[in-house]
PDB file of N, CA and C in Angstrom:
ATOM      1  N   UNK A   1     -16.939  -5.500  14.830  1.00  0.00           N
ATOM      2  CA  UNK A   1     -15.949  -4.770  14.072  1.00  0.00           C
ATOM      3  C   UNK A   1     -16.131  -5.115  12.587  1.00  0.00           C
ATOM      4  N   UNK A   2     -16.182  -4.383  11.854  1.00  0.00           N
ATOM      5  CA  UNK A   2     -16.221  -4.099  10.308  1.00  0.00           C
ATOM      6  C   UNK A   2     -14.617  -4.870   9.608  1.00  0.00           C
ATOM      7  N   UNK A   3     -14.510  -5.748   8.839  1.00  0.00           N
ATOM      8  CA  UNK A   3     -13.358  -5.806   8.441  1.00  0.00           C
ATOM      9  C   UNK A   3     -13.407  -6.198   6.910  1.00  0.00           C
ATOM     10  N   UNK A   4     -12.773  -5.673   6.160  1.00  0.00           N
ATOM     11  CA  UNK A   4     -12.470  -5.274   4.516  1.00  0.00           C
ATOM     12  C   UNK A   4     -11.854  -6.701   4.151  1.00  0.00           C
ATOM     13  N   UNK A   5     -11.336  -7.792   4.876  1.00  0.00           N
ATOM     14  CA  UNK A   5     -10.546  -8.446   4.061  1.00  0.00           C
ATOM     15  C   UNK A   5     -11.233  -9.212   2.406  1.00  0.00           C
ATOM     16  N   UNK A   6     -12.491  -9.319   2.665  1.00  0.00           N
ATOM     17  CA  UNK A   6     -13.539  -9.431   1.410  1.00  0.00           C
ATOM     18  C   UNK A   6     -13.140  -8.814   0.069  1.00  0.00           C
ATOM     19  N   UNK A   7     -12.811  -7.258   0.373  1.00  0.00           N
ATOM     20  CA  UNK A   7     -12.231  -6.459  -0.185  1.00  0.00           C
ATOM     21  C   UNK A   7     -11.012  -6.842  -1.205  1.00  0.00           C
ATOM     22  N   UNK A   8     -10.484  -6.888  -0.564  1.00  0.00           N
ATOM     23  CA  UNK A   8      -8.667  -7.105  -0.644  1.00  0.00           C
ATOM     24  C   UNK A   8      -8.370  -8.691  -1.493  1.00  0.00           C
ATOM     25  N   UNK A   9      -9.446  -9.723  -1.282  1.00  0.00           N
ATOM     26  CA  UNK A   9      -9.399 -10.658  -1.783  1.00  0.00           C
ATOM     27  C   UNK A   9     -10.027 -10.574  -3.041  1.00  0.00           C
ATOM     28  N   UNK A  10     -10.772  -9.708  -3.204  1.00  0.00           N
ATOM     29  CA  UNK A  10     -11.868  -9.273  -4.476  1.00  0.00           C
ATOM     30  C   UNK A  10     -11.130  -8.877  -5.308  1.00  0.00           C
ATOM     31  N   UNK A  11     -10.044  -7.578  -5.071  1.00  0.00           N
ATOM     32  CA  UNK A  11      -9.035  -7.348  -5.630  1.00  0.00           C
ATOM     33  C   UNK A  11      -8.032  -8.137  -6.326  1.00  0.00           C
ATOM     34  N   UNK A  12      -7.553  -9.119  -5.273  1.00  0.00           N
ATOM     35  CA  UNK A  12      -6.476  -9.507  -5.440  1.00  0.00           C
ATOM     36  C   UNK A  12      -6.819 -10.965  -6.810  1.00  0.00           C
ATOM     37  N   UNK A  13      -8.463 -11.685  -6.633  1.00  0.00           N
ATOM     38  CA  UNK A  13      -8.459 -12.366  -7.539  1.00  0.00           C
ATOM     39  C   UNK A  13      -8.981 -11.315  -8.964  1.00  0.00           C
ATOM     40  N   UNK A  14      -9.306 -10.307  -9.150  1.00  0.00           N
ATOM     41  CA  UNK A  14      -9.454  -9.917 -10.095  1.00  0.00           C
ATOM     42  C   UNK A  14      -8.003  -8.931 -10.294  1.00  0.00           C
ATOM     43  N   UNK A  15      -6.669  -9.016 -10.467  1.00  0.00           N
ATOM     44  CA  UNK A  15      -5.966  -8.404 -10.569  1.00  0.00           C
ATOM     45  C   UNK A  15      -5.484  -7.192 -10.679  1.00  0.00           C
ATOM     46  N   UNK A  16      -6.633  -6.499  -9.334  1.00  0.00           N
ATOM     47  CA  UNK A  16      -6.470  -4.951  -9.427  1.00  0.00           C
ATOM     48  C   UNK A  16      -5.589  -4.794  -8.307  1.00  0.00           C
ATOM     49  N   UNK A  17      -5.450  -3.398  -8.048  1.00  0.00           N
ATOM     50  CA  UNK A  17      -4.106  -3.066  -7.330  1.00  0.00           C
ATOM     51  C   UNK A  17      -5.183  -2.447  -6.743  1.00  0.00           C
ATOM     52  N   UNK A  18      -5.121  -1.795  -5.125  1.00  0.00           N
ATOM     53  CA  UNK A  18      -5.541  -0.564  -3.791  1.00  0.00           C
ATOM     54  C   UNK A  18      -5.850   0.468  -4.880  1.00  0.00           C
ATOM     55  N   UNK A  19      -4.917   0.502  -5.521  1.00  0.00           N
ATOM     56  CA  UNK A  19      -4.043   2.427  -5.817  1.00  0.00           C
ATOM     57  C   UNK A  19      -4.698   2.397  -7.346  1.00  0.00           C
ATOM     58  N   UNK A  20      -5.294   1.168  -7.805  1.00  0.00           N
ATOM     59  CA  UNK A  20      -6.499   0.941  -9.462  1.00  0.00           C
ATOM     60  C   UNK A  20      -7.099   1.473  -8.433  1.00  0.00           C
ATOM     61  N   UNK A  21      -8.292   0.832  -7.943  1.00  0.00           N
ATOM     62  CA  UNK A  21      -9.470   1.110  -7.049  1.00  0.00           C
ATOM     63  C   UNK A  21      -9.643   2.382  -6.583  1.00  0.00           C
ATOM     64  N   UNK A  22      -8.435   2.876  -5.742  1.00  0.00           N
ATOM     65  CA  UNK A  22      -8.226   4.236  -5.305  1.00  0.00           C
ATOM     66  C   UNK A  22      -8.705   5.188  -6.047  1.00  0.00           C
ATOM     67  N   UNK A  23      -8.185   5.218  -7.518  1.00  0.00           N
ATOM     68  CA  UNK A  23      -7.853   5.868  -8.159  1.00  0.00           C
ATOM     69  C   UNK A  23      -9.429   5.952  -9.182  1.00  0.00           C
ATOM     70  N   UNK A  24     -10.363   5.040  -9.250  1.00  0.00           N
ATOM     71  CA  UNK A  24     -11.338   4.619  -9.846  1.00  0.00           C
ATOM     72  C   UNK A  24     -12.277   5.173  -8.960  1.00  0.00           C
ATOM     73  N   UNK A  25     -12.614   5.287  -7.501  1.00  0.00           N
ATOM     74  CA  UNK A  25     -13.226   5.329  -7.187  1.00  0.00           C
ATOM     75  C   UNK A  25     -13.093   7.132  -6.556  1.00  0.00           C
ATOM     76  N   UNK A  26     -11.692   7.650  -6.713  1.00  0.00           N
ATOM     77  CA  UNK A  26     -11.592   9.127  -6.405  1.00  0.00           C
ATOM     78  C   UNK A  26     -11.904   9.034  -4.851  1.00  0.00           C
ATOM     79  N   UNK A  27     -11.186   8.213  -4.605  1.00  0.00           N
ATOM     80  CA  UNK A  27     -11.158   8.145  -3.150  1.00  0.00           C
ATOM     81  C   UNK A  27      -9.161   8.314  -2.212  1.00  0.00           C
ATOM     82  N   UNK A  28      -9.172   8.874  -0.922  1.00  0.00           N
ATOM     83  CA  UNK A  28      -7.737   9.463  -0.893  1.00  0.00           C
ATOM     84  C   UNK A  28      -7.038   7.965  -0.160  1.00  0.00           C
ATOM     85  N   UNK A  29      -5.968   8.288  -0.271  1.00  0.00           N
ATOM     86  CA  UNK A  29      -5.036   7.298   0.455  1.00  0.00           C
ATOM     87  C   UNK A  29      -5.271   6.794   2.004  1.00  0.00           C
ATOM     88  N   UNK A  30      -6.009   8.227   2.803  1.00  0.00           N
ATOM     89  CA  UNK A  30      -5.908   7.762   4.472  1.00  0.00           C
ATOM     90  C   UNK A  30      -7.380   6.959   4.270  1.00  0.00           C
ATOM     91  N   UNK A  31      -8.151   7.569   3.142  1.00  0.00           N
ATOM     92  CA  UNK A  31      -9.263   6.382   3.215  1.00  0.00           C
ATOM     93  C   UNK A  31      -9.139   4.950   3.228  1.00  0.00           C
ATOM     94  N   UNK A  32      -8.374   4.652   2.003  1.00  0.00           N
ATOM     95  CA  UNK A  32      -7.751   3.289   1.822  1.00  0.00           C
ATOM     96  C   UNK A  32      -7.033   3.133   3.310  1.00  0.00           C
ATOM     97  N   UNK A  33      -5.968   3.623   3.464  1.00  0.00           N
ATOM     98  CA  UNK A  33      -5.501   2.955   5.030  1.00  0.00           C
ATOM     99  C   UNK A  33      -6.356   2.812   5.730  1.00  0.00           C
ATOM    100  N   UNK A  34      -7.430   3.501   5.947  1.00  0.00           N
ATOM    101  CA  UNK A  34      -8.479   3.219   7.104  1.00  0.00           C
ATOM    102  C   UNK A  34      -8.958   1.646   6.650  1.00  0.00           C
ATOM    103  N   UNK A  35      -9.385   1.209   5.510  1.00  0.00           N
ATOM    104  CA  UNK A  35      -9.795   0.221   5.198  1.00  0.00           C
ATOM    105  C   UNK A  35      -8.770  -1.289   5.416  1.00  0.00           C
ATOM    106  N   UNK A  36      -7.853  -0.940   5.607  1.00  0.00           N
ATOM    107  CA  UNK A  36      -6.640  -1.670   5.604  1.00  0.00           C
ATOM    108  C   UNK A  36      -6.401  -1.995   7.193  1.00  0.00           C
ATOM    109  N   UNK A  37      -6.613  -0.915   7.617  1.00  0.00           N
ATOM    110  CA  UNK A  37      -7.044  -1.504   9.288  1.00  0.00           C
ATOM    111  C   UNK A  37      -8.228  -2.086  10.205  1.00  0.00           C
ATOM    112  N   UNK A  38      -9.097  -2.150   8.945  1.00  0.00           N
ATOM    113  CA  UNK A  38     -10.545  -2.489   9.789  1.00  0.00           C
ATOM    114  C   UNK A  38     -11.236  -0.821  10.322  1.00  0.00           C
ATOM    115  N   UNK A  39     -10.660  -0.085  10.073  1.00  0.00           N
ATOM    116  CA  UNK A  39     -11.376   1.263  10.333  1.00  0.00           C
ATOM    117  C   UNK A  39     -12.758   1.719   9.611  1.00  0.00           C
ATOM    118  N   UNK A  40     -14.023   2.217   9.934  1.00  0.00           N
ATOM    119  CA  UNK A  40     -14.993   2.681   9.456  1.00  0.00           C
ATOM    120  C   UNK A  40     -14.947   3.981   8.038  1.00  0.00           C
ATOM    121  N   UNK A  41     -15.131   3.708   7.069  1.00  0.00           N
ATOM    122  CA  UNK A  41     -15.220   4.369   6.658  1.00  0.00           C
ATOM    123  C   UNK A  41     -16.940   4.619   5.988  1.00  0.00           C
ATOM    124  N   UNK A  42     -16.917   5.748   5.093  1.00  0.00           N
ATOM    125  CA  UNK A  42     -18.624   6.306   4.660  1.00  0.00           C
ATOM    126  C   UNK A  42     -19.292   5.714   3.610  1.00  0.00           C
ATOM    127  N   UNK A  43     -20.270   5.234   4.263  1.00  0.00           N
ATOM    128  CA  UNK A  43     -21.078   4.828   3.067  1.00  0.00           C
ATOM    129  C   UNK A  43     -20.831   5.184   1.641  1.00  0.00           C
ATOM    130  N   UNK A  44     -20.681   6.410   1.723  1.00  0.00           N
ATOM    131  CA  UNK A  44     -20.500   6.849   0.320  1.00  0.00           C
ATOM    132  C   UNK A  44     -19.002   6.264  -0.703  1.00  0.00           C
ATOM    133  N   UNK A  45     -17.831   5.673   0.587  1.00  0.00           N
ATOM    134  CA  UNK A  45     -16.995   5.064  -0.055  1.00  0.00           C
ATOM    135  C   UNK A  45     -17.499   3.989  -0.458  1.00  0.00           C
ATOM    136  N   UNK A  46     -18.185   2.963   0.334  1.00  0.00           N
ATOM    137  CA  UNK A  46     -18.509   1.849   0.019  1.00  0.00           C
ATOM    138  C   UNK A  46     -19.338   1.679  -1.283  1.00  0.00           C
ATOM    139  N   UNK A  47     -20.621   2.829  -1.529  1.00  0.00           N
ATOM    140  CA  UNK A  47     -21.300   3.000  -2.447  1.00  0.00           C
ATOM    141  C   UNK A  47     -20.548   3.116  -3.693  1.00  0.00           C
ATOM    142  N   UNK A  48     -19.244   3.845  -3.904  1.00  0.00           N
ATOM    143  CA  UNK A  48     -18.705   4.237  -5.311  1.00  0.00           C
ATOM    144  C   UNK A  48     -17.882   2.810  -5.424  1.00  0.00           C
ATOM    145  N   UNK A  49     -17.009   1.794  -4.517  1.00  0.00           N
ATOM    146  CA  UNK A  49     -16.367   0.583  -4.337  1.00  0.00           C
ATOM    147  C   UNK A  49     -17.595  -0.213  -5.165  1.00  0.00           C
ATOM    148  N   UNK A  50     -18.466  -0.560  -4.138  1.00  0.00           N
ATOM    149  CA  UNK A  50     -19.758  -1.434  -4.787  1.00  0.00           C
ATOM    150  C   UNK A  50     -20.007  -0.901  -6.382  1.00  0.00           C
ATOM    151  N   UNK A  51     -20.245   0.363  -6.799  1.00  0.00           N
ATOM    152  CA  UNK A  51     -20.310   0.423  -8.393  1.00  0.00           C
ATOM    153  C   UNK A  51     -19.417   0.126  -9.292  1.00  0.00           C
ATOM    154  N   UNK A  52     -18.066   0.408  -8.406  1.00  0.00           N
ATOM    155  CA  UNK A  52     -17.082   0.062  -9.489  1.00  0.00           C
ATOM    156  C   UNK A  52     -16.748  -0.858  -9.469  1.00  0.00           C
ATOM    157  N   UNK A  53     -16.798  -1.972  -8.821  1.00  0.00           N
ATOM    158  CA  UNK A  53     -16.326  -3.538  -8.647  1.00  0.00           C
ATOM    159  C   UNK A  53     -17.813  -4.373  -9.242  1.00  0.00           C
ATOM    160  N   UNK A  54     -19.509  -3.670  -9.427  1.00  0.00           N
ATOM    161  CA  UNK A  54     -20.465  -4.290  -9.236  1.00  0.00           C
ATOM    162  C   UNK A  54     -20.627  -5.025  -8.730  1.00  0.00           C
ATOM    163  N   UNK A  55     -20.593  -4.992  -7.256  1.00  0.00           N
ATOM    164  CA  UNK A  55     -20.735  -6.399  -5.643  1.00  0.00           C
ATOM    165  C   UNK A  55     -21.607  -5.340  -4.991  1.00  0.00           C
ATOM    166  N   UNK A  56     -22.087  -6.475  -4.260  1.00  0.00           N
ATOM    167  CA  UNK A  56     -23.024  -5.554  -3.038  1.00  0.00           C
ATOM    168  C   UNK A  56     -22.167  -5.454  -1.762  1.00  0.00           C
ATOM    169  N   UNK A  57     -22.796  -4.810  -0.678  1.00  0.00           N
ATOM    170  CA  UNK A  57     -21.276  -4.133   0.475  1.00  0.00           C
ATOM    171  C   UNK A  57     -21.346  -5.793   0.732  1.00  0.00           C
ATOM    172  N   UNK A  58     -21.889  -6.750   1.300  1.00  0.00           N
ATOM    173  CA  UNK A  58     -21.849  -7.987   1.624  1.00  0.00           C
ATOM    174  C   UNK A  58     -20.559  -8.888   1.352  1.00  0.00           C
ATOM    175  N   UNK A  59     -20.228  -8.223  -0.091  1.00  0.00           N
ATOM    176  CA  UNK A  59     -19.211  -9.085  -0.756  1.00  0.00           C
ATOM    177  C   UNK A  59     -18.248  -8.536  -0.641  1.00  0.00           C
ATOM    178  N   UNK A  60     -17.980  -7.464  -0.183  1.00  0.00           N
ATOM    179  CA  UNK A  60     -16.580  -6.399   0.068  1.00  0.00           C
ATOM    180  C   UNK A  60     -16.166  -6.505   1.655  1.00  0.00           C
ATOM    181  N   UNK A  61     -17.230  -6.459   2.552  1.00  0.00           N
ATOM    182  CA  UNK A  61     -17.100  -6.343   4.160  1.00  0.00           C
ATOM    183  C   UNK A  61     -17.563  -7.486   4.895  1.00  0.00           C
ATOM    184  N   UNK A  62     -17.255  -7.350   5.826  1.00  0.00           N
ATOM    185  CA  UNK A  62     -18.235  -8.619   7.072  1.00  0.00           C
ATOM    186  C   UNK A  62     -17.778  -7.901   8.337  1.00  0.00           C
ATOM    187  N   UNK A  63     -18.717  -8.020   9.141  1.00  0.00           N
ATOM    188  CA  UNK A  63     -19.165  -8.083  10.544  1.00  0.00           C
ATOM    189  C   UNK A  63     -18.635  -8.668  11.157  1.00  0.00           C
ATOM    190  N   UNK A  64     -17.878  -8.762  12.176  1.00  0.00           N
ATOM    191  CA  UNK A  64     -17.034  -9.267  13.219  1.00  0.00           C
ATOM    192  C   UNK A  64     -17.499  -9.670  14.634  1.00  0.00           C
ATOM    193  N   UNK A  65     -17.974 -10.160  15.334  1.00  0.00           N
ATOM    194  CA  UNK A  65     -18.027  -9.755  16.508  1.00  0.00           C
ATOM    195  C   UNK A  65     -17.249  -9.618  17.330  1.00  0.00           C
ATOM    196  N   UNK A  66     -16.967  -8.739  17.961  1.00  0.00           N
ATOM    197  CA  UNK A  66     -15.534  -8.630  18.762  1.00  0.00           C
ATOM    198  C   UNK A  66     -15.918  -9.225  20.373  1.00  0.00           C
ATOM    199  N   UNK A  67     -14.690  -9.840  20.228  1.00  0.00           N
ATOM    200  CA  UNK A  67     -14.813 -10.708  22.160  1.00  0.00           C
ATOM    201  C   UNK A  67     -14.495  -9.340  23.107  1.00  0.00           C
ATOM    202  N   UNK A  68     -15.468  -9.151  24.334  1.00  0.00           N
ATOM    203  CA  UNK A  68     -15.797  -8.356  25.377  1.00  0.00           C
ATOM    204  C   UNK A  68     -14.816  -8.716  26.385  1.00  0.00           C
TER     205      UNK A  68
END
């Protein structure tokens, strides 16, 4: 499982808000919620996130393995 908290901490020490980012990256709200749940979203979000923060996806996401 994919999970954003990378994200959210990236944010939170550089004092941006979801709804900065959101709004920077021209990306919609159910996108952001998807991210907020661990939901998949498109490369292409991740690609405009990664330019506007300058991190690679590495530093925004991680890989989970989920127990079977």
């Amino acid at each position: 499982m994919i999970t954003y908290y990378k994200l959210f901490d990236m944010l939170n020490r550089r004092h941006m808000t979801v709804e900065e980012l959101r709004t920077a990256i021209g990306a919609s709200s159910s996108t952001m919620s998807k991210m907020r749940q661990n939901k998949i979203v498109s490369l292409d979000v991740i690609a405009r996130i990664c330019d506007t923060l300058d991190c690679q996806p590495g530093e925004i996401m991680e890989n989970e393995k989920e127990n079977l």
